[in-house]
Protein backbone atom coordinates (compact mmCIF):
# COMPACT_ATOMS: atom_id res chain seq x y z
CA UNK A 1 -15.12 6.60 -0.96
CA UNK A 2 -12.57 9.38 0.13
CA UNK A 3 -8.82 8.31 -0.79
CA UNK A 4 -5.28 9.43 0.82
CA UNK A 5 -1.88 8.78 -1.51
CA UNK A 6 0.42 8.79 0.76
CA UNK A 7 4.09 10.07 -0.81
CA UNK A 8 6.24 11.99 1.73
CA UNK A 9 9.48 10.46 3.05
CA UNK A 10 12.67 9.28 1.08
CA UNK A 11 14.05 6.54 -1.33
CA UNK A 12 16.73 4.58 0.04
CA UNK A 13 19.97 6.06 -0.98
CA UNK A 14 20.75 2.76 -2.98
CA UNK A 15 17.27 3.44 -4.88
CA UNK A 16 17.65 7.10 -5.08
CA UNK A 17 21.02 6.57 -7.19
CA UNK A 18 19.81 3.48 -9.50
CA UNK A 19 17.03 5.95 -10.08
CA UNK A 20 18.32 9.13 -10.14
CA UNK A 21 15.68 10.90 -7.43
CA UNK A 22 14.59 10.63 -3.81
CA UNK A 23 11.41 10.88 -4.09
CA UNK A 24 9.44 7.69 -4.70
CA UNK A 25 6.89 8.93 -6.03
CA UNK A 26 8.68 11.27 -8.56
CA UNK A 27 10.94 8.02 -10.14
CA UNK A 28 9.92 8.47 -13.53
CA UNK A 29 9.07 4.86 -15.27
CA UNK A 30 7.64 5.55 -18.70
CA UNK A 31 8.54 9.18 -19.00
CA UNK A 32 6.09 9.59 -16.38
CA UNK A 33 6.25 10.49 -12.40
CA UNK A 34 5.13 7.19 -10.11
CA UNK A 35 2.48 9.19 -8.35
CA UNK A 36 0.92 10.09 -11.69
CA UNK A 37 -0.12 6.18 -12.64
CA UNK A 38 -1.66 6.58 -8.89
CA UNK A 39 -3.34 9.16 -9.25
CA UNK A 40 -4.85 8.98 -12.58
CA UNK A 41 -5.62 5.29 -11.58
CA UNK A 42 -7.56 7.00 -8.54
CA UNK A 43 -9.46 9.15 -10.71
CA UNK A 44 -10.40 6.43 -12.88
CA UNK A 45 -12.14 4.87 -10.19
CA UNK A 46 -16.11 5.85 -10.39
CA UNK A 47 -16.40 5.06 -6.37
CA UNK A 48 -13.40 6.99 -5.23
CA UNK A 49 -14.93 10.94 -4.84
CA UNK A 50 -11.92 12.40 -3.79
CA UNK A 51 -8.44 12.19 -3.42
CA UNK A 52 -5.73 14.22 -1.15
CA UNK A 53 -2.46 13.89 -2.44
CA UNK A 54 0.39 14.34 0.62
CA UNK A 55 3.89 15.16 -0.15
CA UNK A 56 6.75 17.61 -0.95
CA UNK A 57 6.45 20.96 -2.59
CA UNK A 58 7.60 19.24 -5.82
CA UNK A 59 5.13 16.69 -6.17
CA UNK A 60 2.38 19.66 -5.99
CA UNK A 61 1.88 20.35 -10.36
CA UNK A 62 1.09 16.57 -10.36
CA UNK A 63 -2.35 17.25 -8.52
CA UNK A 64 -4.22 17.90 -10.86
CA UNK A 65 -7.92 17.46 -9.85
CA UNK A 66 -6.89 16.36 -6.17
CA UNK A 67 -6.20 18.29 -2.93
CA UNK A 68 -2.36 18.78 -2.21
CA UNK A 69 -1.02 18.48 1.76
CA UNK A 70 2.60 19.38 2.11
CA UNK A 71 4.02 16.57 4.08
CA UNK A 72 4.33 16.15 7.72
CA UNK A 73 7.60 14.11 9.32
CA UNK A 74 5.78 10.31 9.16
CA UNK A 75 3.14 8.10 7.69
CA UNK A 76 0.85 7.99 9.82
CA UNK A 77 1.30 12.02 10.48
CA UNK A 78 0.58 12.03 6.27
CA UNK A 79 -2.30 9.98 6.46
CA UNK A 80 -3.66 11.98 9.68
CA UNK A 81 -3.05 14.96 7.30
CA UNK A 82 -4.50 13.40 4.27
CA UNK A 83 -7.60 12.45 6.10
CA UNK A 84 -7.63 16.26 7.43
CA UNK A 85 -7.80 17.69 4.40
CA UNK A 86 -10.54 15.62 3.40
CA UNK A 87 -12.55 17.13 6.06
CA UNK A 88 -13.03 13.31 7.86
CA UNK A 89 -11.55 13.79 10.78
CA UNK A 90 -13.79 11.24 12.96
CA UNK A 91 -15.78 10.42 10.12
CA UNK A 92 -17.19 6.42 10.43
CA UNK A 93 -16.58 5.96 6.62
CA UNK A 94 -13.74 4.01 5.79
CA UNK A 95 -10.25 6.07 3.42
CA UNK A 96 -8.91 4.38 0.78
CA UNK A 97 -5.22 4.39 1.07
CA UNK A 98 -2.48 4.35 -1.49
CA UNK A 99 1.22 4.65 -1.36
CA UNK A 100 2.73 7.27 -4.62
CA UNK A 101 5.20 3.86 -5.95
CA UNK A 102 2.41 1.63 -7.97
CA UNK A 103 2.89 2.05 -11.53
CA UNK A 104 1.29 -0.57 -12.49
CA UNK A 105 -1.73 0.48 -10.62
CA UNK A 106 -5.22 0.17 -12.63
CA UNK A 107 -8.92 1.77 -11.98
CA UNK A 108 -9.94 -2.10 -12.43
CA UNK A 109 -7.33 -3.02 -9.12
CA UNK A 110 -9.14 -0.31 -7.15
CA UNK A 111 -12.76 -1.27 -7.74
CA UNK A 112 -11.87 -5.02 -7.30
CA UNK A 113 -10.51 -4.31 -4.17
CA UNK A 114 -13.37 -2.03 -3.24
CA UNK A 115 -16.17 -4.36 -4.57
CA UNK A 116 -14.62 -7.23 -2.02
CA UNK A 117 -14.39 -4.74 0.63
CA UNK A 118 -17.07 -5.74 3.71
CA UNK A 119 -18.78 -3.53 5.90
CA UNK A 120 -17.86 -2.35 9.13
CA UNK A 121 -14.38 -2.51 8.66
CA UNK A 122 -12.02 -0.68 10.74
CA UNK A 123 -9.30 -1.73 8.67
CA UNK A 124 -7.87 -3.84 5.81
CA UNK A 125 -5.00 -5.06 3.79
CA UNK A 126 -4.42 -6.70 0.44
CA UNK A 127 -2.43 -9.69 -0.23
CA UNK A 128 -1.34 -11.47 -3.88
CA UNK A 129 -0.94 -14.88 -4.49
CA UNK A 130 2.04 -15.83 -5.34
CA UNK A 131 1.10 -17.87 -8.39
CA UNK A 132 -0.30 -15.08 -9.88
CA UNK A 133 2.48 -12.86 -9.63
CA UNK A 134 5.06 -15.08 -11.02
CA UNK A 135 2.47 -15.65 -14.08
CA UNK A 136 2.07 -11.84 -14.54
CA UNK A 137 5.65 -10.86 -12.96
CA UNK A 138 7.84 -13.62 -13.93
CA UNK A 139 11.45 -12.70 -12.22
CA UNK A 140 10.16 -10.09 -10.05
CA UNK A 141 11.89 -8.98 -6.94
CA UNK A 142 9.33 -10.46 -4.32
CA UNK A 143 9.55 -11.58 -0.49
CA UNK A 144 6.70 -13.48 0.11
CA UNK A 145 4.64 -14.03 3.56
CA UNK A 146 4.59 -17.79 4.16
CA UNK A 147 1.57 -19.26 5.14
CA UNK A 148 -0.53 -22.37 5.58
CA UNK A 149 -2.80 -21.90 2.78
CA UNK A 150 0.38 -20.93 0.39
CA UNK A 151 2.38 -17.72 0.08
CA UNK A 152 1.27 -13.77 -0.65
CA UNK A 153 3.02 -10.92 -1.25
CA UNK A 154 1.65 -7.57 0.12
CA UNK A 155 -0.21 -5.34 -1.63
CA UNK A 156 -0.30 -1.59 -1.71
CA UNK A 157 -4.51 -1.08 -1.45
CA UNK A 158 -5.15 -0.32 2.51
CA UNK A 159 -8.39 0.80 4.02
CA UNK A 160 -8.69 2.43 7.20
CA UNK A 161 -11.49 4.71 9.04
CA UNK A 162 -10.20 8.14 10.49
CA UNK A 163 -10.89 7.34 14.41
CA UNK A 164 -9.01 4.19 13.80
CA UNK A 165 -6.14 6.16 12.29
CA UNK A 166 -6.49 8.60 14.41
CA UNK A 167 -6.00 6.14 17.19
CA UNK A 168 -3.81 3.74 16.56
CA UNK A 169 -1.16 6.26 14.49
CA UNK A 170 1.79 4.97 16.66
CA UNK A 171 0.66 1.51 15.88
CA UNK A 172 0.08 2.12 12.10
CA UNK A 173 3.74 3.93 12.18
CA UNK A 174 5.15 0.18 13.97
CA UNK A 175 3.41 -1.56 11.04
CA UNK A 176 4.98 0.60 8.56
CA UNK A 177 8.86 0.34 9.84
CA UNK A 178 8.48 -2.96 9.94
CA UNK A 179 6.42 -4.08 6.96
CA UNK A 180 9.61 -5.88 5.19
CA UNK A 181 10.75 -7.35 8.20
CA UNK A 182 8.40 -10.40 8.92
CA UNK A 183 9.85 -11.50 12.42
CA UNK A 184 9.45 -7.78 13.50
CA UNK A 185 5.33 -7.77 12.62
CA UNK A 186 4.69 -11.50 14.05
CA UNK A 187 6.55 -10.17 17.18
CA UNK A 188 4.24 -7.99 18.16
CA UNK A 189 1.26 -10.39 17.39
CA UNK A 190 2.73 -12.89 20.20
CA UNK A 191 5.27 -15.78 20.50
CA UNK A 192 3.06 -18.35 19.90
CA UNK A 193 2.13 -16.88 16.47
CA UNK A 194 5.35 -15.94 15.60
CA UNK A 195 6.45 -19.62 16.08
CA UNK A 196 3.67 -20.77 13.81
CA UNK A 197 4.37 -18.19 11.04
CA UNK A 198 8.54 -19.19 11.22
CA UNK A 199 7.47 -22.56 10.62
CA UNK A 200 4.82 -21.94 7.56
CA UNK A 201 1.87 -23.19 9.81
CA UNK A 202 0.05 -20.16 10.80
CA UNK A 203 -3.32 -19.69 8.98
CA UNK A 204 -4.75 -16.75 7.65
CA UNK A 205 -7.92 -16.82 9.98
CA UNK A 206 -5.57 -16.39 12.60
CA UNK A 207 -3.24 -13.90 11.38
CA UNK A 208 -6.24 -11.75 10.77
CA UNK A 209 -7.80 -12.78 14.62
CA UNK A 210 -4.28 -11.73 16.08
CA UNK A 211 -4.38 -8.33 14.41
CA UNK A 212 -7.98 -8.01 15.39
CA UNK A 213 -6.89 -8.49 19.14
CA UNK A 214 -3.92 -5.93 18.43
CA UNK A 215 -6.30 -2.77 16.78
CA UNK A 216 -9.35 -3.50 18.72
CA UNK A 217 -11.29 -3.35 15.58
CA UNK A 218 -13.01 -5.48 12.91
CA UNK A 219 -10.09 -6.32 10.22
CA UNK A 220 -10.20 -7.73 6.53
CA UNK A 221 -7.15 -9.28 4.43
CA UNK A 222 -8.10 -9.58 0.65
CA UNK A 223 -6.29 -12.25 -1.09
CA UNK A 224 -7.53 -11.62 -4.06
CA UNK A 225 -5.54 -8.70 -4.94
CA UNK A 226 -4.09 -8.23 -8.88
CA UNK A 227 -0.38 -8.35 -8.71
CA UNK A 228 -0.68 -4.73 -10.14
CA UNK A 229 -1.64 -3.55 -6.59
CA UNK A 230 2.02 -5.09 -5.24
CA UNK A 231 5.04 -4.44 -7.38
CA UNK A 232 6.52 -0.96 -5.66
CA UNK A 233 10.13 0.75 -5.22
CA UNK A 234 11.71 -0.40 -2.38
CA UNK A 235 14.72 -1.13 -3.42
CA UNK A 236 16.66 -0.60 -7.17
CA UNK A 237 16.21 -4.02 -7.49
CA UNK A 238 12.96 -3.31 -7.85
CA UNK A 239 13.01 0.08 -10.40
CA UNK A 240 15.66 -2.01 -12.32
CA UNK A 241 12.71 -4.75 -13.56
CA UNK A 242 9.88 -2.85 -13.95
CA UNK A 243 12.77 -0.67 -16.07
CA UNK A 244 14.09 -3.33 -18.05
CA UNK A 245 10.44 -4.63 -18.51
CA UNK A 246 8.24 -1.85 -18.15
CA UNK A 247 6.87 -2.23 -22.22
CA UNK A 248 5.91 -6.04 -21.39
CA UNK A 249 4.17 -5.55 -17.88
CA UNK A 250 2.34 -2.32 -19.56
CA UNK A 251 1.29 -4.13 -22.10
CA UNK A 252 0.06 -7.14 -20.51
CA UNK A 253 -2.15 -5.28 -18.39
């Protein structure tokens, strides 16, 4: 499988001044660049072939081994680009995408996630129990999607085939602005669902049917992602624990 890391766009400036950069992908945790755990995760990964790397100029002497895109003006732009690059433009085979903020990112996440992965998926997301991130992530900054079989966070492993990204890159772009904002999401899945979710009682079945309807295309939620796959930099909140406990949750890995 072809994969895209997605890294152009900004920190928030609340981030970018607990952290001291803009980029997410260049916040250094470790002594090292976020996009390099990522990456070298990526190439760790025996059933990942290749890997386009889309960002700014300055994230280019990290791709080592991968193809660099200078960054376009949105996601779904960078992961049109990424796939470009790749030469897969309306290729069936599903991309592997990635976001540049995972540091705690492992080969072994990847080729879970990839070993679950059906076929004849136009799309599909990864989702962590919560029970298994407060045992590996006790204290972590987390807002949690409530359902009827318990609660998830959202994980950064995505899978999507070029004509559906080609497609549906408006869509994808929605998805994105509103990713932390459960309300917005459920809103454009319907009333009726949106009720359910508010009140705890939609089930995952449907959530996944609902986003079916929305794509047109055969979708796939993993909920057996490793809470490695979830803990990014949204906010400073965020840098500041894996900061403070970046020794433990490297370790413990």
């Amino acid at each position: 499988m072809n994969a895209v890391v997605v890294a152009g766009g900004f920190a928030s400036p609340e981030l970018a001044e607990v952290a001291g950069e803009r980029r997410k992908g260049l916040i250094r945790l470790g002594g090292r660049e976020t996009v390099s755990y990522v990456l070298e995760a990526l190439q760790g990964t025996e059933e990942v072939t290749n890997v386009a790397l889309v960002g700014p100029p300055e994230m280019k002497p990290l791709a080592n081994g991968v193809i660099f895109v200078h960054e376009g003006g949105t996601v779904s732009q960078n992961l049109l680009l990424g796939i470009g690059a790749l030469g897969l433009a309306g290729a069936a085979d599903p991309v592997l995408v990635l976001p540049s903020d995972l540091p705690l990112l492992r080969s072994e996440d990847i080729r879970g996630f990839l070993g679950r992965l059906p076929r004849g998926i136009g799309a599909a997301a990864s989702f962590v129990r919560r029970d298994l991130v407060e045992r590996d992530q006790p204290g972590a900054p987390y807002t949690y999607i409530k359902m009827r079989e318990g609660q998830f966070a959202t994980g950064g492993i995505t899978v999507v085939t070029p004509p559906v990204a080609a497609r549906l890159a408006e869509l994808i772009q929605q998805l994105h602005d509103s990713r932390k904002s459960q309300v917005r999401v459920a809103l454009m899945l319907g009333l009726g669902l949106l009720i359910r979710f508010r009140l705890g009682r939609l089930r995952i079945d449907e959530g996944v049917h609902a986003v079916r309807r929305l794509v047109g295309e055969n979708v796939w939620a993993d909920l057996e992602a490793s809470p490695s796959t979830s803990l990014d930099l949204d906010g400073p909140e965020d840098y500041l624990y894996l900061r403070d406990n970046w020794e433990r949750l490297r370790s413990s890995q």
